[in-house]
N, C-alpha and C. Protein backbone atom coordinates (compact mmCIF):
# COMPACT_ATOMS: atom_id res chain seq x y z
N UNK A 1 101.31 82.92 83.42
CA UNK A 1 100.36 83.94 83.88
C UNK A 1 98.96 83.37 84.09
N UNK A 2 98.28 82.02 83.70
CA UNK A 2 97.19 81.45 83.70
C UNK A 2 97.42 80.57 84.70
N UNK A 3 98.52 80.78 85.64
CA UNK A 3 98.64 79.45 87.31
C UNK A 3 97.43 80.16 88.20
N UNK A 4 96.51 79.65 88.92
CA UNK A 4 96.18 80.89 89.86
C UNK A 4 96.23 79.66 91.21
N UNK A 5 96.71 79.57 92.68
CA UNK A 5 96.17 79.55 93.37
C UNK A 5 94.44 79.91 93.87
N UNK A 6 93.42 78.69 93.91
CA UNK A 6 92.28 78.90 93.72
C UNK A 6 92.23 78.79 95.16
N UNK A 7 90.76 79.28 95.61
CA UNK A 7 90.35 79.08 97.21
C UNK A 7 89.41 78.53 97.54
N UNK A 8 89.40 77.18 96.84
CA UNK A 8 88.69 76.23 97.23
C UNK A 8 88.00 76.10 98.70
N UNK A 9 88.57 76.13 99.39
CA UNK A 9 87.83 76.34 101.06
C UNK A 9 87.80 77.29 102.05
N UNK A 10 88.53 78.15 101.11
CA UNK A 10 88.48 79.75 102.12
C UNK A 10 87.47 80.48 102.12
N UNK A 11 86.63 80.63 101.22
CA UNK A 11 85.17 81.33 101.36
C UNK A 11 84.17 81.07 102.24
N UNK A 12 83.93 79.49 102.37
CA UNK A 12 82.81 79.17 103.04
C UNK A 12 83.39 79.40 104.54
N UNK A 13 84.66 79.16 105.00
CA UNK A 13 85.50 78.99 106.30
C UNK A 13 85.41 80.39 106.74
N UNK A 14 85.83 81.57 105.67
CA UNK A 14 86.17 82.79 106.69
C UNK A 14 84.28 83.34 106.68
N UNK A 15 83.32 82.77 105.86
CA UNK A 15 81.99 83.30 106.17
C UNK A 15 81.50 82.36 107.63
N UNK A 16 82.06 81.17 107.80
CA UNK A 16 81.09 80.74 109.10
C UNK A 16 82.29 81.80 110.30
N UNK A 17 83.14 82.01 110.37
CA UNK A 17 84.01 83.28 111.14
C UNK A 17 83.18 84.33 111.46
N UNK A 18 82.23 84.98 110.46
CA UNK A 18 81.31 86.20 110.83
C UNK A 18 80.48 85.78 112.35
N UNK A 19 79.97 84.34 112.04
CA UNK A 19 79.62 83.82 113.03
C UNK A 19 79.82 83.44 114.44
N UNK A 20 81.00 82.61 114.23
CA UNK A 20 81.76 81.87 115.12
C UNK A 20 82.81 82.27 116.14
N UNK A 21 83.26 83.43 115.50
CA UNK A 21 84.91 83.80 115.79
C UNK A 21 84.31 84.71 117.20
N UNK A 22 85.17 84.81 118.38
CA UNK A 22 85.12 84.68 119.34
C UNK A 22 85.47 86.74 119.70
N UNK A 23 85.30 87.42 120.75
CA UNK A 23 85.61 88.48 120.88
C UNK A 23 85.04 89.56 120.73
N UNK A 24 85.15 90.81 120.80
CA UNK A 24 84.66 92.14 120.23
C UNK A 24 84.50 92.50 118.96
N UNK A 25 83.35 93.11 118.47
CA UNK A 25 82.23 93.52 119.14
C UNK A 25 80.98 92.64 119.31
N UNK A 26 80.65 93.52 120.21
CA UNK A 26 79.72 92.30 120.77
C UNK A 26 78.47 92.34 119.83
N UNK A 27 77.61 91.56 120.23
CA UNK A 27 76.53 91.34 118.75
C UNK A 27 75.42 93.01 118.76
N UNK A 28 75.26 93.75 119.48
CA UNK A 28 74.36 94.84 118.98
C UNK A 28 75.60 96.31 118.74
N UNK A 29 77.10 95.96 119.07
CA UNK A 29 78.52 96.64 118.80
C UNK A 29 78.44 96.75 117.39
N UNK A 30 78.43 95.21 116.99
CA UNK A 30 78.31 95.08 115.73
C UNK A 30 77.23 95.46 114.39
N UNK A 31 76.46 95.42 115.06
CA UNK A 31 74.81 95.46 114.19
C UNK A 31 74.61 97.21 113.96
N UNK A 32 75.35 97.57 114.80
CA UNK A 32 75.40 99.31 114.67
C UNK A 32 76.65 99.98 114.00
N UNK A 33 77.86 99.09 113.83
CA UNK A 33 79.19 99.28 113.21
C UNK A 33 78.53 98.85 111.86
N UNK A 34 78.05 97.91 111.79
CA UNK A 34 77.39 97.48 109.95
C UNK A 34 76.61 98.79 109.72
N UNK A 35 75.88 99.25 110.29
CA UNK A 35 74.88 100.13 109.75
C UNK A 35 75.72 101.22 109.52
N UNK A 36 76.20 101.61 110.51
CA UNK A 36 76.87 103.27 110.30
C UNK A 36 77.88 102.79 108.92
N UNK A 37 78.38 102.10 108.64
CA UNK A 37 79.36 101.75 107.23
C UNK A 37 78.91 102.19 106.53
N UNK A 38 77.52 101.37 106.53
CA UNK A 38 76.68 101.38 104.61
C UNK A 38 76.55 102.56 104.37
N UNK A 39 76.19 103.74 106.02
CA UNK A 39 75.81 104.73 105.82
C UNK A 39 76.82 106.01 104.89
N UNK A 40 78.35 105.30 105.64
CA UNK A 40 79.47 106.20 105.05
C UNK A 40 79.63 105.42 103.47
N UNK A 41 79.11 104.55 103.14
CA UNK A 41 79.58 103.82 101.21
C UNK A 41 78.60 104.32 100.68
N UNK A 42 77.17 104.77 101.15
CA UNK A 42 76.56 105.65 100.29
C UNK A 42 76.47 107.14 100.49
N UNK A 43 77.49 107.36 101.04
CA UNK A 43 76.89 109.02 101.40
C UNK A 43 78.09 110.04 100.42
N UNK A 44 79.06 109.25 99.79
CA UNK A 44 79.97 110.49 98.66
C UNK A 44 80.13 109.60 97.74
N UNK A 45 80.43 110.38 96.90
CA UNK A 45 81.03 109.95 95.80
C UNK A 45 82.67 110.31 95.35
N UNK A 46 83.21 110.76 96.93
CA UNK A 46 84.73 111.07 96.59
C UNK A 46 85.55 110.41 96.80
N UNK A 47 86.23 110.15 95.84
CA UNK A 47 87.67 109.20 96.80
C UNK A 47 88.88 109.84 96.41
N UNK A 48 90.20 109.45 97.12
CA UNK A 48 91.67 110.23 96.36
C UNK A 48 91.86 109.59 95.35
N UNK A 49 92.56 110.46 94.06
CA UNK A 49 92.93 110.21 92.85
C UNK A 49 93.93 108.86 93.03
N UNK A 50 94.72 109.13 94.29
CA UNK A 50 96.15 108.25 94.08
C UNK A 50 95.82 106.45 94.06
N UNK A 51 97.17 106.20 93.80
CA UNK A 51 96.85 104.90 94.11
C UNK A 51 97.97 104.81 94.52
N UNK A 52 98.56 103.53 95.01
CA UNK A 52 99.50 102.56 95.67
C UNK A 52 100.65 102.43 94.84
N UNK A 53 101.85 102.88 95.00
CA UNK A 53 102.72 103.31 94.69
C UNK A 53 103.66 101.52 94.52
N UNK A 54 103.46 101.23 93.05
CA UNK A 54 104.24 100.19 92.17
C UNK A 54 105.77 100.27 92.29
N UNK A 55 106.70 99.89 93.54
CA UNK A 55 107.73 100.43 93.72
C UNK A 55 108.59 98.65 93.69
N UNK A 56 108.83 97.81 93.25
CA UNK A 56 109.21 96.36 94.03
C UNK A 56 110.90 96.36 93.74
N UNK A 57 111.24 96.07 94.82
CA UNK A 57 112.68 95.41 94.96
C UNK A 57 113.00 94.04 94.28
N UNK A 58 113.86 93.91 93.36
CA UNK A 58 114.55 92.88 92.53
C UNK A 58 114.15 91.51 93.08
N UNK A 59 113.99 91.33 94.66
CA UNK A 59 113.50 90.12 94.93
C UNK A 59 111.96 89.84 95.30
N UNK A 60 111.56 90.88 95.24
CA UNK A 60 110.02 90.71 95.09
C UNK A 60 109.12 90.48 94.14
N UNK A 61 110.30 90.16 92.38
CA UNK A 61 109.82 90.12 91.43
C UNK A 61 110.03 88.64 91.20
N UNK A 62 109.12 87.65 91.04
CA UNK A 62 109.40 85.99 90.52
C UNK A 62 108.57 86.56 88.85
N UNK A 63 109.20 85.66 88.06
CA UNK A 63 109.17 85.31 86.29
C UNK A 63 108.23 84.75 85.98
N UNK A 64 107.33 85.38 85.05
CA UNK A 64 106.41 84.69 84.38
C UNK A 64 106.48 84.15 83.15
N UNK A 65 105.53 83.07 82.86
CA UNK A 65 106.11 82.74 81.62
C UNK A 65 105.81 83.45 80.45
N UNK A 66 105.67 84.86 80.43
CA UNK A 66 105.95 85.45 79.72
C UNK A 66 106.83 87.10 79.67
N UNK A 67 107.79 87.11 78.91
CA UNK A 67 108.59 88.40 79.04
C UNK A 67 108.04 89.46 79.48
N UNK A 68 109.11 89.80 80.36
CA UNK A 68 108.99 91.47 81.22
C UNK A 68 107.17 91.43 81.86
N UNK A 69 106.90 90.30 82.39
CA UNK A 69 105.48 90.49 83.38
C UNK A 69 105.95 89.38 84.23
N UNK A 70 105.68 89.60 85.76
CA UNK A 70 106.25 89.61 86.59
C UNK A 70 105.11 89.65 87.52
N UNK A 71 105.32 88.70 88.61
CA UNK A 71 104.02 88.66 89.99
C UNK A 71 105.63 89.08 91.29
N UNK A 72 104.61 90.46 91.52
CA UNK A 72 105.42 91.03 92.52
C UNK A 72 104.51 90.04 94.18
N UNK A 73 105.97 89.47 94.77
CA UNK A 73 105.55 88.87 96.18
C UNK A 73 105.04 89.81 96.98
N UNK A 74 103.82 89.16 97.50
CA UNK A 74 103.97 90.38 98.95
C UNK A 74 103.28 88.96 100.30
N UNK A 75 102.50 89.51 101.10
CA UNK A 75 102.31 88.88 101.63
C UNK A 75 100.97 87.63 102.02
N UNK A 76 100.80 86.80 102.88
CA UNK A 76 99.91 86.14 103.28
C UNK A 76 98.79 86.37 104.16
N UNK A 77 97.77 86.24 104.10
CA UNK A 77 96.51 85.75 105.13
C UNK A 77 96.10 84.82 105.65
N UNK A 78 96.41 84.25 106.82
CA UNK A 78 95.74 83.05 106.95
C UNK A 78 95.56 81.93 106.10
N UNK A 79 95.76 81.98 104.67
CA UNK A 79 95.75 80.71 103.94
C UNK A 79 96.52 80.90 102.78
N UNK A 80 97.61 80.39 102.09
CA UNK A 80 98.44 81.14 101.12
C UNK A 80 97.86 81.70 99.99
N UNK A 81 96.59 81.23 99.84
CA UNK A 81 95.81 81.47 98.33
C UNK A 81 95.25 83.29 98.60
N UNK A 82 95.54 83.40 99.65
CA UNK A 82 94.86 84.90 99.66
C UNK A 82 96.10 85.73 100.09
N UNK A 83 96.64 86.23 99.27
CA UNK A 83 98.07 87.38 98.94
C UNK A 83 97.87 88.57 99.04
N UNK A 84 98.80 89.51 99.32
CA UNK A 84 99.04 90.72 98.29
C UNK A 84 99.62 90.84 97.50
N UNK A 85 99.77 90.06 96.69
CA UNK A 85 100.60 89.94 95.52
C UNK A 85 99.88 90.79 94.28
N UNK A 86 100.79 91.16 93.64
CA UNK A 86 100.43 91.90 91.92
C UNK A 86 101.00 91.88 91.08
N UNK A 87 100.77 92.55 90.24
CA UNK A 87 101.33 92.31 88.93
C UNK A 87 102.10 93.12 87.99
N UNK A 88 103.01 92.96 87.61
CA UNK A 88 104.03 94.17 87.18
C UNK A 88 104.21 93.84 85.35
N UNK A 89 104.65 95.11 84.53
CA UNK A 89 105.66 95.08 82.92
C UNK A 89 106.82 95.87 83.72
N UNK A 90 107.98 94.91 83.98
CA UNK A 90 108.96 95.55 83.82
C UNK A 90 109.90 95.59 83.27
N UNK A 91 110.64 96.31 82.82
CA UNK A 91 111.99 96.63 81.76
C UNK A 91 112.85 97.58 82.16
N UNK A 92 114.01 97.66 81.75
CA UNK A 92 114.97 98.69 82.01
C UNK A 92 114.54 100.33 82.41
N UNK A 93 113.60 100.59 81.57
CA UNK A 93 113.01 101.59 81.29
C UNK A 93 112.07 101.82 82.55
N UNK A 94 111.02 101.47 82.93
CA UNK A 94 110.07 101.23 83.98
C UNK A 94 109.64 100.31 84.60
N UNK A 95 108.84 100.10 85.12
CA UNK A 95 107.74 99.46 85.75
C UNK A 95 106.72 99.83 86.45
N UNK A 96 105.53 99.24 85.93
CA UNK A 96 104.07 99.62 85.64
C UNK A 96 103.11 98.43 86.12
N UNK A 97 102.40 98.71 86.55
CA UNK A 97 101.26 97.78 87.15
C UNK A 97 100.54 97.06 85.87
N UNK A 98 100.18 95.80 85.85
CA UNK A 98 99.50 95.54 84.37
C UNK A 98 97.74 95.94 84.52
N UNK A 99 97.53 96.40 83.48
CA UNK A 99 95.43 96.28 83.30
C UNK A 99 95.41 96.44 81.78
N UNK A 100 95.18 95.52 81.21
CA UNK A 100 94.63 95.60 80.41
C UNK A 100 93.82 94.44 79.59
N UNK A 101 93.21 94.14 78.57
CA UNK A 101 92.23 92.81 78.37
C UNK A 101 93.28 91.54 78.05
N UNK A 102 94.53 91.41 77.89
CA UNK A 102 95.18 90.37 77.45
C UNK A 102 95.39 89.75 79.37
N UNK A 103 95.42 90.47 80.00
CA UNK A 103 95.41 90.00 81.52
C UNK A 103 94.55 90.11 82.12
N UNK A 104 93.17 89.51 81.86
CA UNK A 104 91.94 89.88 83.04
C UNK A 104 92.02 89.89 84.39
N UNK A 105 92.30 88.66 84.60
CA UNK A 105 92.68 88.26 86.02
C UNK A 105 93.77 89.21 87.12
N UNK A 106 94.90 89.29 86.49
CA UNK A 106 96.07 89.96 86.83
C UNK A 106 95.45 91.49 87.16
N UNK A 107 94.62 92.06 85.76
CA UNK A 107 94.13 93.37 85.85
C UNK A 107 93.72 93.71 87.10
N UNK A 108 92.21 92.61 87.52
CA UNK A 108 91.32 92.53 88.28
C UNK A 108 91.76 92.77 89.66
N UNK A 109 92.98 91.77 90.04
CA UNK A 109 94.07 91.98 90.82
C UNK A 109 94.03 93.36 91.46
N UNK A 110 95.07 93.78 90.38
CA UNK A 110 95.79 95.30 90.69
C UNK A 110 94.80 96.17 91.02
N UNK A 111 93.43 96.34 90.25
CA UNK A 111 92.73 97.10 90.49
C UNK A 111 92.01 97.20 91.97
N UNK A 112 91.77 95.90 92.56
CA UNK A 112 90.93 95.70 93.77
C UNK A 112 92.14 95.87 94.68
N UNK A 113 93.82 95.88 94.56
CA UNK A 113 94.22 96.18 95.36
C UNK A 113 95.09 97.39 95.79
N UNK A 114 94.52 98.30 94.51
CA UNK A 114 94.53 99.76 94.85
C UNK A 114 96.10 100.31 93.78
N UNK A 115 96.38 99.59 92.87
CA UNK A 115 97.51 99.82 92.16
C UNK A 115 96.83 100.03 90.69
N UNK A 116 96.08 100.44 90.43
CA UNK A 116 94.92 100.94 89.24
C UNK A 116 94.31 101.70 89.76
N UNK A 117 93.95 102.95 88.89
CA UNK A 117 92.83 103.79 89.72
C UNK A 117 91.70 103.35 89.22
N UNK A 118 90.89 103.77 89.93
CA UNK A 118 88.97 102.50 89.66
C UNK A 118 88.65 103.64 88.42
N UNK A 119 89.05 104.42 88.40
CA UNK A 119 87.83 105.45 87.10
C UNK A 119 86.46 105.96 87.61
N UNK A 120 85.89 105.17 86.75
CA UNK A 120 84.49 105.23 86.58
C UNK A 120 83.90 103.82 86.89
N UNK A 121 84.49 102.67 87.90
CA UNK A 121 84.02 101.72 87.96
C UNK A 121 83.09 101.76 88.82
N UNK A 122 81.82 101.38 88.66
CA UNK A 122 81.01 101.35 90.34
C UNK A 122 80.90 99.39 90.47
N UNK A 123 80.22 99.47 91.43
CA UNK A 123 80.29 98.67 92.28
C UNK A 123 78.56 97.99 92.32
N UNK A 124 78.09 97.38 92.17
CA UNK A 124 76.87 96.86 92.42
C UNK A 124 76.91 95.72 93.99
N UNK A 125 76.87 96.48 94.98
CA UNK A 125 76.96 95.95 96.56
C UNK A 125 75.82 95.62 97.12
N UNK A 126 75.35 94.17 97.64
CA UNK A 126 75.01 93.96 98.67
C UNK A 126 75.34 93.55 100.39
N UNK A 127 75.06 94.75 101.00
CA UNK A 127 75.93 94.16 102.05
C UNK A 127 75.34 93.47 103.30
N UNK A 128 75.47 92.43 103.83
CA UNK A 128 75.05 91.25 104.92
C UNK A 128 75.67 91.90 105.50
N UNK A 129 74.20 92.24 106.58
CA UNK A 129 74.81 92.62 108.26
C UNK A 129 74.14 92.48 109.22
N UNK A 130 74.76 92.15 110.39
CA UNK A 130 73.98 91.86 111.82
C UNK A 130 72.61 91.34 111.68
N UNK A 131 72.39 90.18 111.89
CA UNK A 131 70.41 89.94 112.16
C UNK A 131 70.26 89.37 111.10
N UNK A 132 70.44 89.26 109.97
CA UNK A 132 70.56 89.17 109.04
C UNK A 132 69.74 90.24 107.85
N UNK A 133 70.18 91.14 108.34
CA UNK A 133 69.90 92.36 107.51
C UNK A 133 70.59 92.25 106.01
N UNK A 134 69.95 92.77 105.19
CA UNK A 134 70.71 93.11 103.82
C UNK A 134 70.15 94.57 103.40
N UNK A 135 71.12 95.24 103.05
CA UNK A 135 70.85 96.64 101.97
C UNK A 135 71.80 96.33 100.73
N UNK A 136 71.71 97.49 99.66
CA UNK A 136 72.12 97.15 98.40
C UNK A 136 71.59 98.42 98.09
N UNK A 137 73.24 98.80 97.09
CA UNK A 137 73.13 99.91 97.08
C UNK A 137 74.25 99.99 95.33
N UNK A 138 74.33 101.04 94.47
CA UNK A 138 75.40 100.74 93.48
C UNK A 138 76.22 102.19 93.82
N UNK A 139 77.26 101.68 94.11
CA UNK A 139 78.81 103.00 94.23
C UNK A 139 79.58 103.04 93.58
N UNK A 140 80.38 104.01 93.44
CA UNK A 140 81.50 103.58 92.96
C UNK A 140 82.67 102.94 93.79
N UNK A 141 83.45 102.22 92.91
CA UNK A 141 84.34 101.29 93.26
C UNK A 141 85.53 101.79 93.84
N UNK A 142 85.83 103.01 94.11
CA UNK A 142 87.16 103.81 94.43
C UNK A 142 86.30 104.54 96.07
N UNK A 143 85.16 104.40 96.25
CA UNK A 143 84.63 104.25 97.38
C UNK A 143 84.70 103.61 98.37
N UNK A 144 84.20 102.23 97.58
CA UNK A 144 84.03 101.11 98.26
C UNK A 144 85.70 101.05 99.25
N UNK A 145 86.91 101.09 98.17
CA UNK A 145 87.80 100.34 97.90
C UNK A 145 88.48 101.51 99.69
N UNK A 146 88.17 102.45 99.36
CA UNK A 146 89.03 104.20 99.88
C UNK A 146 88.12 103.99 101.82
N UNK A 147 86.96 103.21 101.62
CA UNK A 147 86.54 103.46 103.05
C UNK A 147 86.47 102.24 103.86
N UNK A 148 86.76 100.68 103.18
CA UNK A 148 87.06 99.79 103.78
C UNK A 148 88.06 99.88 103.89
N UNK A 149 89.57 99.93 103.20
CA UNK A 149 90.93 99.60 103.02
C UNK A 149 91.48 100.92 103.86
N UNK A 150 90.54 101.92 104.93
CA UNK A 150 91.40 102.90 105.67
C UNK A 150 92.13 102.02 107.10
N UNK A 151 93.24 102.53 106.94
CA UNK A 151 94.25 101.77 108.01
C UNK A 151 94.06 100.38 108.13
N UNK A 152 94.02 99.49 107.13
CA UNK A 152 93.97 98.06 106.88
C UNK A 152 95.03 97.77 105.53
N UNK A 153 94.87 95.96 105.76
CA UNK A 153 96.22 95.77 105.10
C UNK A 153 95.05 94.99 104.18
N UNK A 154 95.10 94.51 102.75
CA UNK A 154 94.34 94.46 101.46
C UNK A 154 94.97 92.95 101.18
N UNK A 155 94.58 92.14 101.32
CA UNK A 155 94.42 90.79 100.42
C UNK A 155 93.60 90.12 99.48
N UNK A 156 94.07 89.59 98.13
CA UNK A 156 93.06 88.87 97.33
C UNK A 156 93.57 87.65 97.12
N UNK A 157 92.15 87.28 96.33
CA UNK A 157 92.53 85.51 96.27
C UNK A 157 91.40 85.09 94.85
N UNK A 158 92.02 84.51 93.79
CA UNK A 158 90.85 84.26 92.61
C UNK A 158 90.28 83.31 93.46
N UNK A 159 88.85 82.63 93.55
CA UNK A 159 88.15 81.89 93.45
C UNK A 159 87.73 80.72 91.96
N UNK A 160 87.85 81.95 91.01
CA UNK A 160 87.26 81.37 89.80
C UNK A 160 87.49 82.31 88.57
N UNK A 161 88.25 81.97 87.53
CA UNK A 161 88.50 82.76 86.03
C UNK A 161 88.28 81.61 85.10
N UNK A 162 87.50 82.20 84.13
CA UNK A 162 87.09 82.08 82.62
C UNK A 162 87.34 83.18 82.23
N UNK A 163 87.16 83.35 80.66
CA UNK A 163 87.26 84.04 79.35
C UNK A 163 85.81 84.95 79.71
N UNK A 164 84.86 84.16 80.36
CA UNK A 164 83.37 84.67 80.55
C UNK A 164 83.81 85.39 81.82
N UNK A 165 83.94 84.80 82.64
CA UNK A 165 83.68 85.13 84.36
C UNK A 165 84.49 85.32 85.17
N UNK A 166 85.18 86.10 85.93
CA UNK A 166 85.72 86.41 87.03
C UNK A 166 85.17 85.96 88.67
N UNK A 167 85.76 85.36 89.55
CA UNK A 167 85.02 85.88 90.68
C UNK A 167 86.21 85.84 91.86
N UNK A 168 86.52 86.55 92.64
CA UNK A 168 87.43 87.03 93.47
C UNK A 168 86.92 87.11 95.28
N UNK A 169 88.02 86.89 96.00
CA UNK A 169 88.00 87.54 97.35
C UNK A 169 88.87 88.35 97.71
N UNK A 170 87.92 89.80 98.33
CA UNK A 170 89.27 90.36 98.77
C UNK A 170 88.46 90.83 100.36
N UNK A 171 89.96 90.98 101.06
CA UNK A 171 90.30 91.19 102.59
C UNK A 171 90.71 91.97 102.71
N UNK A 172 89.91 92.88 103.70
CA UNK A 172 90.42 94.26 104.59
C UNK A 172 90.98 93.86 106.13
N UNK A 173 92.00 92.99 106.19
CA UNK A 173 92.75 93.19 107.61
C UNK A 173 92.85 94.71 108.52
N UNK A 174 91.96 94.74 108.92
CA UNK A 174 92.19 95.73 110.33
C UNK A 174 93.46 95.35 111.65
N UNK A 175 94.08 95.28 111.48
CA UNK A 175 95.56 94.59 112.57
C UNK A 175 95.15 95.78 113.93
N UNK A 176 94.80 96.78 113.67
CA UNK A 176 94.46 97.50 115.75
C UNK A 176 92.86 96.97 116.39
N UNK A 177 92.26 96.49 115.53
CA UNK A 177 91.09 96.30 116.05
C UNK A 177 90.94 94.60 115.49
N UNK A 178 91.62 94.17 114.88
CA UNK A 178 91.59 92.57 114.50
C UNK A 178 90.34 92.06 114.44
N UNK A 179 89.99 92.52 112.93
CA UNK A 179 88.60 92.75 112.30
C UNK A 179 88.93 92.72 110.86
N UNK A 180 88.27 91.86 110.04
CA UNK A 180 88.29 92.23 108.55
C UNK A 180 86.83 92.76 107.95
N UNK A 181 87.10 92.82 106.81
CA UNK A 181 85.98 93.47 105.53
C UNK A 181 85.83 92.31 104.53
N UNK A 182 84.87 91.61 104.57
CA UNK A 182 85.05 90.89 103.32
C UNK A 182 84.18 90.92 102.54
N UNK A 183 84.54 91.16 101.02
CA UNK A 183 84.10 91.05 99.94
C UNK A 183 84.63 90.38 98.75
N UNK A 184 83.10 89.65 98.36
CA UNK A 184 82.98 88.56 96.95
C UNK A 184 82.90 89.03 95.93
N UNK A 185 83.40 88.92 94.54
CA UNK A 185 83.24 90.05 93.63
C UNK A 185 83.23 88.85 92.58
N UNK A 186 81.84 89.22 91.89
CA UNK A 186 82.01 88.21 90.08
C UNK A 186 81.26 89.21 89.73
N UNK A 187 82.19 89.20 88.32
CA UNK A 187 81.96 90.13 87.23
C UNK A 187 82.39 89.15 86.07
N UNK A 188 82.12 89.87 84.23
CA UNK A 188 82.46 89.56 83.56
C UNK A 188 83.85 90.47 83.13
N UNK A 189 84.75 90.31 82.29
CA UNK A 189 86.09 91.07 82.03
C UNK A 189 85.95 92.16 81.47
N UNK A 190 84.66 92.22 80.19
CA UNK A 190 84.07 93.52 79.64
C UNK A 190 83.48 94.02 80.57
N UNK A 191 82.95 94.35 81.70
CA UNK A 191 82.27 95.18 82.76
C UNK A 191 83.64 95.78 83.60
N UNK A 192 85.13 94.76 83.46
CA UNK A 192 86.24 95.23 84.26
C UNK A 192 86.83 96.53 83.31
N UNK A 193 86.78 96.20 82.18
CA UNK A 193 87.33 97.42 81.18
C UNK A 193 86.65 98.09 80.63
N UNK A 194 85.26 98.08 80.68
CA UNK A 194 83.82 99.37 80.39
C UNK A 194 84.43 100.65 81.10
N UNK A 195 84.64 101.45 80.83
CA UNK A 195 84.63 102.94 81.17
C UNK A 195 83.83 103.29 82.69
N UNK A 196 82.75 102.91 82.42
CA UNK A 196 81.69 103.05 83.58
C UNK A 196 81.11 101.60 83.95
N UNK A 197 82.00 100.27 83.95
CA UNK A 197 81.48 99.24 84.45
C UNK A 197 80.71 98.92 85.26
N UNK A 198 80.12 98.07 85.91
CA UNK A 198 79.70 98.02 87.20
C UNK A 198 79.85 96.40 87.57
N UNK A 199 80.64 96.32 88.65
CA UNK A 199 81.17 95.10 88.87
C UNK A 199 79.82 94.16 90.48
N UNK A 200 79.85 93.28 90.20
CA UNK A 200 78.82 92.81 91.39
C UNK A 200 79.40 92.41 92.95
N UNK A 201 79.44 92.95 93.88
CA UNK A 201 80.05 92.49 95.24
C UNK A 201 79.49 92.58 96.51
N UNK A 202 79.63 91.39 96.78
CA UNK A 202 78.78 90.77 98.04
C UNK A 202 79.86 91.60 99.70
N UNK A 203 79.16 92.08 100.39
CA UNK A 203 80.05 92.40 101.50
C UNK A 203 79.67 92.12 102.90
N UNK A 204 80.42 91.36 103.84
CA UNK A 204 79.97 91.31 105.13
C UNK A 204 81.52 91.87 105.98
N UNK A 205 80.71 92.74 107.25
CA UNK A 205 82.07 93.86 107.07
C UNK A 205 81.90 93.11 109.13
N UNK A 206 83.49 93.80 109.67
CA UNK A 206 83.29 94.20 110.99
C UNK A 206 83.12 92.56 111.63
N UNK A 207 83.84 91.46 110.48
CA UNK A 207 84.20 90.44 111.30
C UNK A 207 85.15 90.19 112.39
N UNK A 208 85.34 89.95 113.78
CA UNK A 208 86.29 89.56 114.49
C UNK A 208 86.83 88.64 114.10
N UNK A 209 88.61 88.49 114.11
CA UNK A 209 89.28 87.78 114.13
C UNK A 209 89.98 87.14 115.47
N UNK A 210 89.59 87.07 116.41
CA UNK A 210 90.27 86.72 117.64
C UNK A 210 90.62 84.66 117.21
N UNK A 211 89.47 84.19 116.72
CA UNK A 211 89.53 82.61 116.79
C UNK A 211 89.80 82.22 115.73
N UNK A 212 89.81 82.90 114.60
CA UNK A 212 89.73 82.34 113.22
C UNK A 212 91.21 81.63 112.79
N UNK A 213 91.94 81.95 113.46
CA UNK A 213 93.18 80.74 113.07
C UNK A 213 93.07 79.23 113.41
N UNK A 214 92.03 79.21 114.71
CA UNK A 214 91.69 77.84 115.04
C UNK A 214 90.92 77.91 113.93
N UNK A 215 89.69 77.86 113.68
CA UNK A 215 88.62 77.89 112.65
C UNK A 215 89.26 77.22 111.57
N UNK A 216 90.30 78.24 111.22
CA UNK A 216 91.22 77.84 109.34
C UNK A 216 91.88 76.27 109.68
């Protein structure tokens, strides 16, 4: 349970992409798609109760080295270190998504990819956009999670775990408009299991993907 695929070169690669990557929208398309966002991540505080329905087929479950926890397969992004993969307790009886402090990492996982409900987590966001604008704003995390991840497919990838520190990437694949969401997230593990945590995440949204496979 302590293997992680790290992403040593995927961060800096898919941030020069905001840049580089070729296609729609065009640069003032864009600078007005960033703005109207921030406008919809601060304007409620509602999101749906549900979450993502923990359902895996017998071969989507590979063995961990420890009993009845289990990394359910799912799929790839552009570089194998960034999955949808998660994390399961299963037994005869059920199966259940893991969160709790003996699995930080794993927790952290499930939670950012919508198989935990956020609670009371907010979000401490700055988000990079167009021009090089920044706003910063603190939400909650079932916000954040409910208005990027609409009609997109959700990938993460650790960057970096300690006992102290967390820090994560996760991807909002847009597949009709071939555009992601990306956000950097370091936190400590007590701010992941605080009641009312508040986790820190960097966001640059409304990247084109047309070139970025050359790029990777």
């Amino acid at each position: 349970m302590r293997k992680y695929l790290i992403l040593f070169a995927l961060l800096p690669t898919l941030l020069l992409a905001q840049g580089r990557a070729g296609g729609k929208p065009s640069a003032p398309d864009k600078a007005k798609l960033d703005s109207l966002l921030f406008v919809n991540l601060v304007s409620t505080d509602d999101f749906p109760a549900t979450v993502s329905s923990a359902s895996p087929t017998a071969d989507q479950l590979e063995k961990t080295a420890e009993r009845n926890i289990y990394k359910v397969k799912g799929d790839t992004f552009q570089v194998r270190s960034l999955t949808s993969d998660y994390y399961v307790r299963s037994t005869s009886k059920a199966t259940t998504p893991i969160f709790g402090t003996k699995y930080p990492v794993e927790s952290a996982i499930n939670l950012l990819l919508g198989y935990v409900h956020a609670r009371q987590t907010k979000v401490a966001l700055t988000h990079f956009q167009y021009g090089q604008r920044q706003q910063a704003a603190i939400i909650p995390l079932g916000v954040l999670l409910h208005q990027l991840g609409h009609d997109a497919r959700a990938y993460c990838g650790v960057t970096f775990a300690t006992a102290e520190n967390i820090s994560l990437v996760l991807v909002f694949h847009h597949p009709k408009g071939n555009y992601i969401h990306l956000l950097t997230f370091d936190f400590s593990p007590s701010e992941l299991f605080e009641t009312e945590g508040t986790l820190n995440a960097k966001l640059r949204s409304n990247i084109p993907q047309h070139n970025l496979k050359s790029i990777l």
